[in-house]
PDB file of N, CA and C in Angstrom:
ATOM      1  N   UNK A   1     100.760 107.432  81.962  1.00  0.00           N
ATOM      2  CA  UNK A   1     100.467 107.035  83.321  1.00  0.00           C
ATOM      3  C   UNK A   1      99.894 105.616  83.307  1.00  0.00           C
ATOM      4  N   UNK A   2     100.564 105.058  83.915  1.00  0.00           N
ATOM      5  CA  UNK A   2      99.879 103.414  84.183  1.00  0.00           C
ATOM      6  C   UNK A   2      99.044 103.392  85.216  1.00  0.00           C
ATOM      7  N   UNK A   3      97.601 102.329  84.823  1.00  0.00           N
ATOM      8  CA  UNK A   3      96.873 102.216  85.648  1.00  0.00           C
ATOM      9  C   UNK A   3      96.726 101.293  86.508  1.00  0.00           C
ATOM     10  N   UNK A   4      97.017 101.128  87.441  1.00  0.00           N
ATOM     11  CA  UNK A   4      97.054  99.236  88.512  1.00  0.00           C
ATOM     12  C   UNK A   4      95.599  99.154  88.161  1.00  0.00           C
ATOM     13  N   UNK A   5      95.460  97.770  88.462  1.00  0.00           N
ATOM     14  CA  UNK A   5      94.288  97.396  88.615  1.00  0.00           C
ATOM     15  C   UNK A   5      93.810  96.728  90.248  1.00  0.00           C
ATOM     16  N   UNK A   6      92.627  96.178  90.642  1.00  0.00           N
ATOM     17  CA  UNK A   6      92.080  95.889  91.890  1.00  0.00           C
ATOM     18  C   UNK A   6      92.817  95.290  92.257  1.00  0.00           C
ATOM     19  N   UNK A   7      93.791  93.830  91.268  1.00  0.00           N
ATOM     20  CA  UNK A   7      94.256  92.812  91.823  1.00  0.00           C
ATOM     21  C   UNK A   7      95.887  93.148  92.065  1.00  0.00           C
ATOM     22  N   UNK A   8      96.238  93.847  91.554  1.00  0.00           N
ATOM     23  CA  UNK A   8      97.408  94.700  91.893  1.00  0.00           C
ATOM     24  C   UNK A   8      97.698  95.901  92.999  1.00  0.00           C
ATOM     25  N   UNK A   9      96.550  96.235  93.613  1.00  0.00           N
ATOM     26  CA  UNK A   9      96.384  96.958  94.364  1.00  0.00           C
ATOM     27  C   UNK A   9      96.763  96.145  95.773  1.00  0.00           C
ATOM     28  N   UNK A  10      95.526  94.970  95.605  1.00  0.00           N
ATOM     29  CA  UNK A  10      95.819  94.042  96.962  1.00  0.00           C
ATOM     30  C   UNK A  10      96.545  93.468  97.053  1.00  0.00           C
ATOM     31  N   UNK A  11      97.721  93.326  95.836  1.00  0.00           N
ATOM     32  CA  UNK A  11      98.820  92.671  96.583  1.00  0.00           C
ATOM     33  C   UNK A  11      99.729  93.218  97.041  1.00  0.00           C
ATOM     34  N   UNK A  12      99.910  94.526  96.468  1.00  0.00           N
ATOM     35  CA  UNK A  12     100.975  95.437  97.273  1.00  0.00           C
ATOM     36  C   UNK A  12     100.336  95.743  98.130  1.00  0.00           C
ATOM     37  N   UNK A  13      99.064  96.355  98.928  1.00  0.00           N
ATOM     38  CA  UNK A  13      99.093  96.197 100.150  1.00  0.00           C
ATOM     39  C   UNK A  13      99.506  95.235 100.843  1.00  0.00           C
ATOM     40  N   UNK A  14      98.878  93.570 100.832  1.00  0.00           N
ATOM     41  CA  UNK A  14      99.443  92.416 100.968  1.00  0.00           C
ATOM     42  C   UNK A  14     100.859  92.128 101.707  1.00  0.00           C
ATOM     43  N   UNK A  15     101.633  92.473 101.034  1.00  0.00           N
ATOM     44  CA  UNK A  15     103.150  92.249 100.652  1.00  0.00           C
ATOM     45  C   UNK A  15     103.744  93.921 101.717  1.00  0.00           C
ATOM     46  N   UNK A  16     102.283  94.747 101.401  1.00  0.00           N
ATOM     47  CA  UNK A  16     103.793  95.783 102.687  1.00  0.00           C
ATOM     48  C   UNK A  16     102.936  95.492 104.002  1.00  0.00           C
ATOM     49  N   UNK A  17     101.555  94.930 103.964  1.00  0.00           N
ATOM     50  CA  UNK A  17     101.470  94.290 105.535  1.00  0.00           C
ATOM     51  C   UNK A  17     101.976  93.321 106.265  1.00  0.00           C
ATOM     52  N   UNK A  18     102.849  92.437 105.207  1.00  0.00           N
ATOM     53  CA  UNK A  18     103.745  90.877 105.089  1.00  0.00           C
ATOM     54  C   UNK A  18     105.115  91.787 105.743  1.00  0.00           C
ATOM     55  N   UNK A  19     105.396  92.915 105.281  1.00  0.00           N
ATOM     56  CA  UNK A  19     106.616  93.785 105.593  1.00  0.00           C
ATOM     57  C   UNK A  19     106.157  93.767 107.177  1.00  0.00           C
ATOM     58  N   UNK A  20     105.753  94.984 107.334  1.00  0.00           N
ATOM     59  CA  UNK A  20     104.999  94.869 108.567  1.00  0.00           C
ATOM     60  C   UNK A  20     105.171  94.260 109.645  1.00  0.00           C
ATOM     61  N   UNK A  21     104.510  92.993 109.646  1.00  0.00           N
ATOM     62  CA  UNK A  21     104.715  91.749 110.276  1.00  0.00           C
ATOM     63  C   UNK A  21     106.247  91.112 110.688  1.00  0.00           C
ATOM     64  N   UNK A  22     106.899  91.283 109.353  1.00  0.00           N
ATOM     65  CA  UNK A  22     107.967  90.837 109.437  1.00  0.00           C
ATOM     66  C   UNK A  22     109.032  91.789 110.398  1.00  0.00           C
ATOM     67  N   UNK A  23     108.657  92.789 110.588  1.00  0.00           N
ATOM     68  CA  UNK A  23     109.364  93.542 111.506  1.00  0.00           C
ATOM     69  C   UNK A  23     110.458  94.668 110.380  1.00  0.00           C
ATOM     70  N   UNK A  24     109.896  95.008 108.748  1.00  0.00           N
ATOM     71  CA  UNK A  24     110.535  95.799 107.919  1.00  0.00           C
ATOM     72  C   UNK A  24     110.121  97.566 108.426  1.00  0.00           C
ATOM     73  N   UNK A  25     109.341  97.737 109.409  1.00  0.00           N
ATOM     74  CA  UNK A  25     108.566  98.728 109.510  1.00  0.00           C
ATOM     75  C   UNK A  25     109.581  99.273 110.919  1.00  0.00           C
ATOM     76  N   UNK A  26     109.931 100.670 110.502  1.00  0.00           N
ATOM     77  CA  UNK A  26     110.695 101.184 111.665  1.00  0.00           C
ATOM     78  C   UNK A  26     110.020 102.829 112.393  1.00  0.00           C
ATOM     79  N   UNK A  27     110.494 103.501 113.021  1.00  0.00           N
ATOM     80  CA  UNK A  27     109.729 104.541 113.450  1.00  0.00           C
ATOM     81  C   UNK A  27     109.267 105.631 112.447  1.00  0.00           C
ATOM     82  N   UNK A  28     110.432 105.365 111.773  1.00  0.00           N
ATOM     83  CA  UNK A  28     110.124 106.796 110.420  1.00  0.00           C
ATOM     84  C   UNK A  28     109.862 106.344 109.109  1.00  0.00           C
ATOM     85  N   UNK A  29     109.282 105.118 109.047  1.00  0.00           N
ATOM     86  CA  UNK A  29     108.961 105.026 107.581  1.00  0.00           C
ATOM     87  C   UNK A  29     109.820 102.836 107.464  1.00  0.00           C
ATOM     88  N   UNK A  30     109.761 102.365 106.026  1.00  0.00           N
ATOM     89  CA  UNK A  30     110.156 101.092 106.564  1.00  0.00           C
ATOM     90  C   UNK A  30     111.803 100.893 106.457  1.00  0.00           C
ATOM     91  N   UNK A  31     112.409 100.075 106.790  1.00  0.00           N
ATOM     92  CA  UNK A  31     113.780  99.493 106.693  1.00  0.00           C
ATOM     93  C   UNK A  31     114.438  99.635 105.462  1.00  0.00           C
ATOM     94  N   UNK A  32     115.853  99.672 104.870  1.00  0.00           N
ATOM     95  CA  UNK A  32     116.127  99.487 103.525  1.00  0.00           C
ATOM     96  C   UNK A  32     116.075  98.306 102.777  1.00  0.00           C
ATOM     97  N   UNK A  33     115.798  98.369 101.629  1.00  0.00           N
ATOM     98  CA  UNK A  33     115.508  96.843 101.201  1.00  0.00           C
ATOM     99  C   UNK A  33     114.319  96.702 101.343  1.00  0.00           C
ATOM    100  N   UNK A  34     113.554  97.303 101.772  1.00  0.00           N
ATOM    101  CA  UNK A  34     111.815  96.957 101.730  1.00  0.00           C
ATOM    102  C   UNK A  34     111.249  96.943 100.416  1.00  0.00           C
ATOM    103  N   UNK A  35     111.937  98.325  99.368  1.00  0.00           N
ATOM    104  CA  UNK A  35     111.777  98.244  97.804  1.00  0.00           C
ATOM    105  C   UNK A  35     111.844  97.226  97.372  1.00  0.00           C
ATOM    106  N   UNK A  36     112.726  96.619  97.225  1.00  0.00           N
ATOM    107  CA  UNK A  36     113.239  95.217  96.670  1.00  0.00           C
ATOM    108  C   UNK A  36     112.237  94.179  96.640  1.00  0.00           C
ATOM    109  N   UNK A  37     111.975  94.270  98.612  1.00  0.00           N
ATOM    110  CA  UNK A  37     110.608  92.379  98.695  1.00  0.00           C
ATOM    111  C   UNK A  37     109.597  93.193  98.251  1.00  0.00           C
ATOM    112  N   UNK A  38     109.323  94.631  97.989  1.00  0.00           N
ATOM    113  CA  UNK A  38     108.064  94.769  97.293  1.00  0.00           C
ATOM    114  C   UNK A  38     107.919  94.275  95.553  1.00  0.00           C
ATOM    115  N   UNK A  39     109.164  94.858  95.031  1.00  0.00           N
ATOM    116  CA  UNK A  39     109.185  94.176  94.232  1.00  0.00           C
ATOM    117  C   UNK A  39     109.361  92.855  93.668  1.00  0.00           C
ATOM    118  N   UNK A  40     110.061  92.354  94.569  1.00  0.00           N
ATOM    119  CA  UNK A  40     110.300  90.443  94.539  1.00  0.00           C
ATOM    120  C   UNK A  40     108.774  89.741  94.637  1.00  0.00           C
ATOM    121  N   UNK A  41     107.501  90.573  95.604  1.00  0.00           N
ATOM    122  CA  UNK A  41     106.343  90.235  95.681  1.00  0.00           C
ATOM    123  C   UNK A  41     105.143  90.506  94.795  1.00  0.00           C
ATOM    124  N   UNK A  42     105.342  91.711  93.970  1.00  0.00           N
ATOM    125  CA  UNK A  42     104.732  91.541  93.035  1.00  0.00           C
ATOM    126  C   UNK A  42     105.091  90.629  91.868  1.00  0.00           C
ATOM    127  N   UNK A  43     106.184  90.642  91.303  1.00  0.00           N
ATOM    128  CA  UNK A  43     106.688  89.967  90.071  1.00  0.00           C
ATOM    129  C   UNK A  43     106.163  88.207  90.685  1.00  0.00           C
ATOM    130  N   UNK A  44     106.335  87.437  92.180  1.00  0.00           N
ATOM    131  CA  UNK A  44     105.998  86.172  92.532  1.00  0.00           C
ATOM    132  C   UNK A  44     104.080  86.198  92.150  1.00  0.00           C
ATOM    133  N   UNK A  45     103.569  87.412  92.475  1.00  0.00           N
ATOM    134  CA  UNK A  45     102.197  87.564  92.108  1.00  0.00           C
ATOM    135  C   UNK A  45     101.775  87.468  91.107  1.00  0.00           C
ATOM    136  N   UNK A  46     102.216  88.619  90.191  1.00  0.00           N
ATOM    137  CA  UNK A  46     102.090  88.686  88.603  1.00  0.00           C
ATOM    138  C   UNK A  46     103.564  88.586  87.699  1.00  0.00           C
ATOM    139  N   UNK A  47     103.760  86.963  87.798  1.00  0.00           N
ATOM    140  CA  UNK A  47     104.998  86.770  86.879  1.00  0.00           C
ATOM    141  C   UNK A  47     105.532  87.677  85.503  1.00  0.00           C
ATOM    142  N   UNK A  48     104.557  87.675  84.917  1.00  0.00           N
ATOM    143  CA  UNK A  48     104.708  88.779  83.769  1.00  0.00           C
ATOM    144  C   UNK A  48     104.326  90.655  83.834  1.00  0.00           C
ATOM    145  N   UNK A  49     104.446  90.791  84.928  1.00  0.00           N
ATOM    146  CA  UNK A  49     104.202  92.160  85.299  1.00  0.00           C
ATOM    147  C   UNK A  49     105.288  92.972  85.558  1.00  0.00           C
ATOM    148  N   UNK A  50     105.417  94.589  84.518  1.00  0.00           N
ATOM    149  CA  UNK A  50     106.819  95.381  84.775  1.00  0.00           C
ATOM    150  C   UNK A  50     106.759  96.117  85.747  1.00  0.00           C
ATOM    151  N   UNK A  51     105.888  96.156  86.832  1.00  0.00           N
ATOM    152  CA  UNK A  51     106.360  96.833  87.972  1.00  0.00           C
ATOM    153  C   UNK A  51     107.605  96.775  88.726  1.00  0.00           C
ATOM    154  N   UNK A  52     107.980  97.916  88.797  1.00  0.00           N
ATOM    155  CA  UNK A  52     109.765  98.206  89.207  1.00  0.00           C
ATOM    156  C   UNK A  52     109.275  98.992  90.340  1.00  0.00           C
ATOM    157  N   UNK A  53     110.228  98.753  91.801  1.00  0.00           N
ATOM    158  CA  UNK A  53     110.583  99.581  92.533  1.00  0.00           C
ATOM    159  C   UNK A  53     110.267 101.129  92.227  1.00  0.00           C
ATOM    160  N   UNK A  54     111.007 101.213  91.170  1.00  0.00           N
ATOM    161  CA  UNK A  54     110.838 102.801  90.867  1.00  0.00           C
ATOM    162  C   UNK A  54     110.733 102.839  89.358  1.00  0.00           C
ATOM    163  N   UNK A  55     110.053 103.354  88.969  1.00  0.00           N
ATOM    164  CA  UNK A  55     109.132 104.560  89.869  1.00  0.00           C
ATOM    165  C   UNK A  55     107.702 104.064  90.283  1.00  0.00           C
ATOM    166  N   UNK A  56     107.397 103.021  89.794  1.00  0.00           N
ATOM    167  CA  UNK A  56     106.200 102.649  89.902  1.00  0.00           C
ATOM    168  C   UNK A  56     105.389 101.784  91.187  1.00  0.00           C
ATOM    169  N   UNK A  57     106.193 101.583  91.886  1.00  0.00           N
ATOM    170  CA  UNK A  57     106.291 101.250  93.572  1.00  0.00           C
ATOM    171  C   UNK A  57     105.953 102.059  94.491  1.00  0.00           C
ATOM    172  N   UNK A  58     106.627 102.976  94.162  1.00  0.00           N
ATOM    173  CA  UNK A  58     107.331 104.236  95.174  1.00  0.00           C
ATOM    174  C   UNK A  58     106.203 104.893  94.977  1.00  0.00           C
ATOM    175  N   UNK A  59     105.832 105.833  93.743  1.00  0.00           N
ATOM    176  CA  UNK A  59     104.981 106.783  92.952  1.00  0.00           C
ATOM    177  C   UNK A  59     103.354 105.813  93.591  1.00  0.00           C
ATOM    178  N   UNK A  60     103.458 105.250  93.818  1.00  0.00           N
ATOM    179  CA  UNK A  60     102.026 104.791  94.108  1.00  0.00           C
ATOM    180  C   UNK A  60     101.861 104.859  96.027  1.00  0.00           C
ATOM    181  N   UNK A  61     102.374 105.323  96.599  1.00  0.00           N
ATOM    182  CA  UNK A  61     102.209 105.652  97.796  1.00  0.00           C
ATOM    183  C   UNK A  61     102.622 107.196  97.996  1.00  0.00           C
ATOM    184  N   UNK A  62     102.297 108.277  98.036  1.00  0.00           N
ATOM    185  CA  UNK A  62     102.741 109.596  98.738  1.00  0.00           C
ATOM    186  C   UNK A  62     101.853 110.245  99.755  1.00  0.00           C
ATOM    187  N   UNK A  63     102.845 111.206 100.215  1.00  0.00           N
ATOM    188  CA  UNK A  63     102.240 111.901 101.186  1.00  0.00           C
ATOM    189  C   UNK A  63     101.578 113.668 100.873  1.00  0.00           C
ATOM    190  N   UNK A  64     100.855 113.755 100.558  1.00  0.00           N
ATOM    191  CA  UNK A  64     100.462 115.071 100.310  1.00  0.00           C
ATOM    192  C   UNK A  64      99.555 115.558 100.933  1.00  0.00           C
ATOM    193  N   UNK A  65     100.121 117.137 101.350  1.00  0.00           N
ATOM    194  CA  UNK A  65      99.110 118.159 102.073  1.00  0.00           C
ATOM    195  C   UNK A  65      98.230 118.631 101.735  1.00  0.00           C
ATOM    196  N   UNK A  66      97.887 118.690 100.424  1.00  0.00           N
ATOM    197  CA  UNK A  66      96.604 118.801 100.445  1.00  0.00           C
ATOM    198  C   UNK A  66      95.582 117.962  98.941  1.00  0.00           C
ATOM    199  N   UNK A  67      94.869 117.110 100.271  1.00  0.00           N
ATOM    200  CA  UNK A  67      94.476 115.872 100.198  1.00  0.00           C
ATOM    201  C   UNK A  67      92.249 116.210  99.519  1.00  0.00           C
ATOM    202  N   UNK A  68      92.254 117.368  99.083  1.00  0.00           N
ATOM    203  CA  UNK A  68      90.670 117.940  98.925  1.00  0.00           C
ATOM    204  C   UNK A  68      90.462 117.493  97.850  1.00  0.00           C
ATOM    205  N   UNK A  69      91.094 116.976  96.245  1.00  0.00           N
ATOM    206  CA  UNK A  69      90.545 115.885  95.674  1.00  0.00           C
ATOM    207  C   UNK A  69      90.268 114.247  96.081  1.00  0.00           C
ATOM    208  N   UNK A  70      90.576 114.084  97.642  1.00  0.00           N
ATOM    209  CA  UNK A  70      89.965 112.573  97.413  1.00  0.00           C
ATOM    210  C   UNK A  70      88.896 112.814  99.080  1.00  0.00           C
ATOM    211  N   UNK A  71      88.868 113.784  99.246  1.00  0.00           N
ATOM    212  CA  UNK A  71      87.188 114.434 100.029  1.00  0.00           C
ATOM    213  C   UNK A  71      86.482 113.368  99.875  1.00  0.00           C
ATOM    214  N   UNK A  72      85.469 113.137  98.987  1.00  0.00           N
ATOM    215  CA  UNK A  72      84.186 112.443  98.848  1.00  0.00           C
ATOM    216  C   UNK A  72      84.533 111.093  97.502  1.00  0.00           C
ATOM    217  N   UNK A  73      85.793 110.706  97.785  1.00  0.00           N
ATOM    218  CA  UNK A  73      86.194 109.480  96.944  1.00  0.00           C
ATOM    219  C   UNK A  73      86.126 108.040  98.076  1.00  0.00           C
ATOM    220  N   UNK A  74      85.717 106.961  97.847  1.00  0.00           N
ATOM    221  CA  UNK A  74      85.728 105.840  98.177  1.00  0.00           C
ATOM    222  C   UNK A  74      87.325 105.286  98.502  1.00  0.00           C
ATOM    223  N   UNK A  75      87.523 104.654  99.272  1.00  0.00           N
ATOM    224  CA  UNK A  75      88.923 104.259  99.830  1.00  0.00           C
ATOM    225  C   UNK A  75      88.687 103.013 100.343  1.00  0.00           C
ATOM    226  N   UNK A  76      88.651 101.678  99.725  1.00  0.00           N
ATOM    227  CA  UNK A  76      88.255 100.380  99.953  1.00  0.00           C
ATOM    228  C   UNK A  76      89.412 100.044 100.800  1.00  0.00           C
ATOM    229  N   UNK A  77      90.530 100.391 100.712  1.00  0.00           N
ATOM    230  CA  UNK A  77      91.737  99.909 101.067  1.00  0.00           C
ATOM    231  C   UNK A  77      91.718 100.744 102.726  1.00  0.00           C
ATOM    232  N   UNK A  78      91.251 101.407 103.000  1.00  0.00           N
ATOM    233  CA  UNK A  78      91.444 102.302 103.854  1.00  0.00           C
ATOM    234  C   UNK A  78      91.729 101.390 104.797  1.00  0.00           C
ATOM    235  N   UNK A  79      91.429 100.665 105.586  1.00  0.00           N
ATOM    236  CA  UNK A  79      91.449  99.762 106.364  1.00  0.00           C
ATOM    237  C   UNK A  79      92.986  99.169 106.677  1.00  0.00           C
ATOM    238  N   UNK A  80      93.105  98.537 105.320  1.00  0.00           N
ATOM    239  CA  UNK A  80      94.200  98.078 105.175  1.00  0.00           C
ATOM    240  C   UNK A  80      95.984  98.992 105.424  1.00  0.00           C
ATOM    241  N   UNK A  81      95.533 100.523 105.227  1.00  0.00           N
ATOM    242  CA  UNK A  81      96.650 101.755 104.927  1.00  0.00           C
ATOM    243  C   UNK A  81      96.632 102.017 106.185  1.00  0.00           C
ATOM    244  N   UNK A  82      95.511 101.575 107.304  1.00  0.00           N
ATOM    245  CA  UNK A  82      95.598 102.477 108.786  1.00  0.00           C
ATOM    246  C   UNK A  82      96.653 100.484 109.454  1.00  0.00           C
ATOM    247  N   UNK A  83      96.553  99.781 109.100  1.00  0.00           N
ATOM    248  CA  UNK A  83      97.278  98.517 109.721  1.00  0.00           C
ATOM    249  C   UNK A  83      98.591  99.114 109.361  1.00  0.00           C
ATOM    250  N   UNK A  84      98.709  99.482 108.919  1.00  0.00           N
ATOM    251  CA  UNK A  84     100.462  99.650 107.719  1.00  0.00           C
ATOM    252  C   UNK A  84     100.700 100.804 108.680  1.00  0.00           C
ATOM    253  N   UNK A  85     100.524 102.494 107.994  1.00  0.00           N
ATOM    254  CA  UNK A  85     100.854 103.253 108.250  1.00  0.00           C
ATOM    255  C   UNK A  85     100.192 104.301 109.928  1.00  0.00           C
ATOM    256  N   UNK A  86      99.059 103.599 110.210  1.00  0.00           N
ATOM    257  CA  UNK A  86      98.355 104.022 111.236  1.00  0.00           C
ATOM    258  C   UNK A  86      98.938 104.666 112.334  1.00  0.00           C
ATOM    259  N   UNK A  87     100.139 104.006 113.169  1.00  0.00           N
ATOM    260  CA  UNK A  87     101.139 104.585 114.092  1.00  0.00           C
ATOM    261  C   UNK A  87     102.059 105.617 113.589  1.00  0.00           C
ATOM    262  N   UNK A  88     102.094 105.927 112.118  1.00  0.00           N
ATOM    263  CA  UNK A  88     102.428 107.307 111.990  1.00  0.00           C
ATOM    264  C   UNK A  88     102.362 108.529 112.351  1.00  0.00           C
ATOM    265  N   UNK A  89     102.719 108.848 113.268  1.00  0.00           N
ATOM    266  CA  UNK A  89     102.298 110.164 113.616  1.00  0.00           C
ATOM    267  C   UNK A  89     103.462 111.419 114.060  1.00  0.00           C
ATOM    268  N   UNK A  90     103.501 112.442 113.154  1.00  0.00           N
ATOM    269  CA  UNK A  90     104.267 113.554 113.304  1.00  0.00           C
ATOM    270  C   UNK A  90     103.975 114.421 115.206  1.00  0.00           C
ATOM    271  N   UNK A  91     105.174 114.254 115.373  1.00  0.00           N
ATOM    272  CA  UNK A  91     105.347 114.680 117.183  1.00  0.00           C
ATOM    273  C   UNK A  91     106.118 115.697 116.798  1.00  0.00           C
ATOM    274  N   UNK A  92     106.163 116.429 118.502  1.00  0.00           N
ATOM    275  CA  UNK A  92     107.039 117.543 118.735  1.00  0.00           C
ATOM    276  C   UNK A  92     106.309 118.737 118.668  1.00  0.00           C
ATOM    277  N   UNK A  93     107.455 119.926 118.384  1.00  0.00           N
ATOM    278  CA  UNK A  93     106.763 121.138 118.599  1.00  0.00           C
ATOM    279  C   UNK A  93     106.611 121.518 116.967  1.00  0.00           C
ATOM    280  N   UNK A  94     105.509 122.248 116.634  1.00  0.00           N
ATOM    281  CA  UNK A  94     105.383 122.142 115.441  1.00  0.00           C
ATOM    282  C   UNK A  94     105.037 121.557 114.650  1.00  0.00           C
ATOM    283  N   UNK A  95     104.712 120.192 115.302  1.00  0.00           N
ATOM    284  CA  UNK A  95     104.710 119.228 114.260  1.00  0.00           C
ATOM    285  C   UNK A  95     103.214 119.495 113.615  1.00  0.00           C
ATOM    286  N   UNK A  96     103.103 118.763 112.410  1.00  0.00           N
ATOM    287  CA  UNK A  96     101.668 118.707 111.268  1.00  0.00           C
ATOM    288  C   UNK A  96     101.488 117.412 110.940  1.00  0.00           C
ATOM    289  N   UNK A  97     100.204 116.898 111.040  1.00  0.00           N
ATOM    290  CA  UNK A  97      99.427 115.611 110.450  1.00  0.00           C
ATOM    291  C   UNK A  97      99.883 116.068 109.069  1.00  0.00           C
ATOM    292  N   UNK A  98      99.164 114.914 109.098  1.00  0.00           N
ATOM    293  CA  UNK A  98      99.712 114.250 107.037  1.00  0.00           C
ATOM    294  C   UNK A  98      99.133 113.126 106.839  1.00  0.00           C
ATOM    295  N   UNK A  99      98.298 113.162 104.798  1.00  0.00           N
ATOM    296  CA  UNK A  99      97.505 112.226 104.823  1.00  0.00           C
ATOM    297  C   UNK A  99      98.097 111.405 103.946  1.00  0.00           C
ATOM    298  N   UNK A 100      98.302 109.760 103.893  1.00  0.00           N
ATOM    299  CA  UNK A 100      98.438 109.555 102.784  1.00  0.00           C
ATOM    300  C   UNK A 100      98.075 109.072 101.754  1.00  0.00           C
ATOM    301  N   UNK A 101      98.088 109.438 100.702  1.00  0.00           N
ATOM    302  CA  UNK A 101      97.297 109.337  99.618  1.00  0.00           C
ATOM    303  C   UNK A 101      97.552 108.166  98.522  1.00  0.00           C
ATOM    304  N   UNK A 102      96.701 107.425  98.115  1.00  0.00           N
ATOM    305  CA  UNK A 102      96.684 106.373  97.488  1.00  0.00           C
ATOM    306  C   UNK A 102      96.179 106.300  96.130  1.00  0.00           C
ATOM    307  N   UNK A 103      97.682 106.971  94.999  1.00  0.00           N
ATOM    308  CA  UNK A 103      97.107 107.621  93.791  1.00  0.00           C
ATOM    309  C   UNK A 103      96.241 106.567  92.599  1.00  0.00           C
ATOM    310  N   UNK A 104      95.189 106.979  92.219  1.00  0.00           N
ATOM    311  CA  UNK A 104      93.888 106.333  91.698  1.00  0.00           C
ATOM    312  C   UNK A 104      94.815 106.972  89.995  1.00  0.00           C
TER     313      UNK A 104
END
């Protein structure tokens, strides 16, 4: 398991709030090709860094139901994950919240 570090953290947030902005962000999640400038934006960040799309892109954002190991954990970024993903919200009949989790 690879570990990011602080300064790798903020730039992929960075770079998917740069998405964002740019209008890559659609109702259900972002546009195709969003993998790609994530990865085109880290490697411009950390020239010598093997972060790939996949799995190591991808694998660092999920959505899981149950979210009771990060209860009483610190979330510096939090801020930053409600600009991005904040207007997410599961509608309709039936529908269920969902948290997402930002694997440490």
């Amino acid at each position: 398991m690879r570990c990011w570090t602080a300064d790798e953290e903020k730039a992929l947030v960075e770079a998917m709030k740069d998405l964002v902005v740019r209008g890559y962000k659609a109702d259900n999640g972002f546009k195709s090709g969003y993998q790609n400038l994530l990865e085109q934006a880290m490697m411009q960040a950390f020239p010598s860094t093997t972060l790939k799309a996949e799995p190591r892109i991808n694998s660092r954002i999920i959505t899981d139901s149950n979210a009771r190991n990060m209860r009483f954990k610190t979330w510096p970024l939090y801020g930053d994950w409600v600009e991005i993903f904040g207007k997410n919200r599961a509608t309709g009949e039936g529908a269920k919240g969902y948290i997402v989790v930002w694997k440490m």
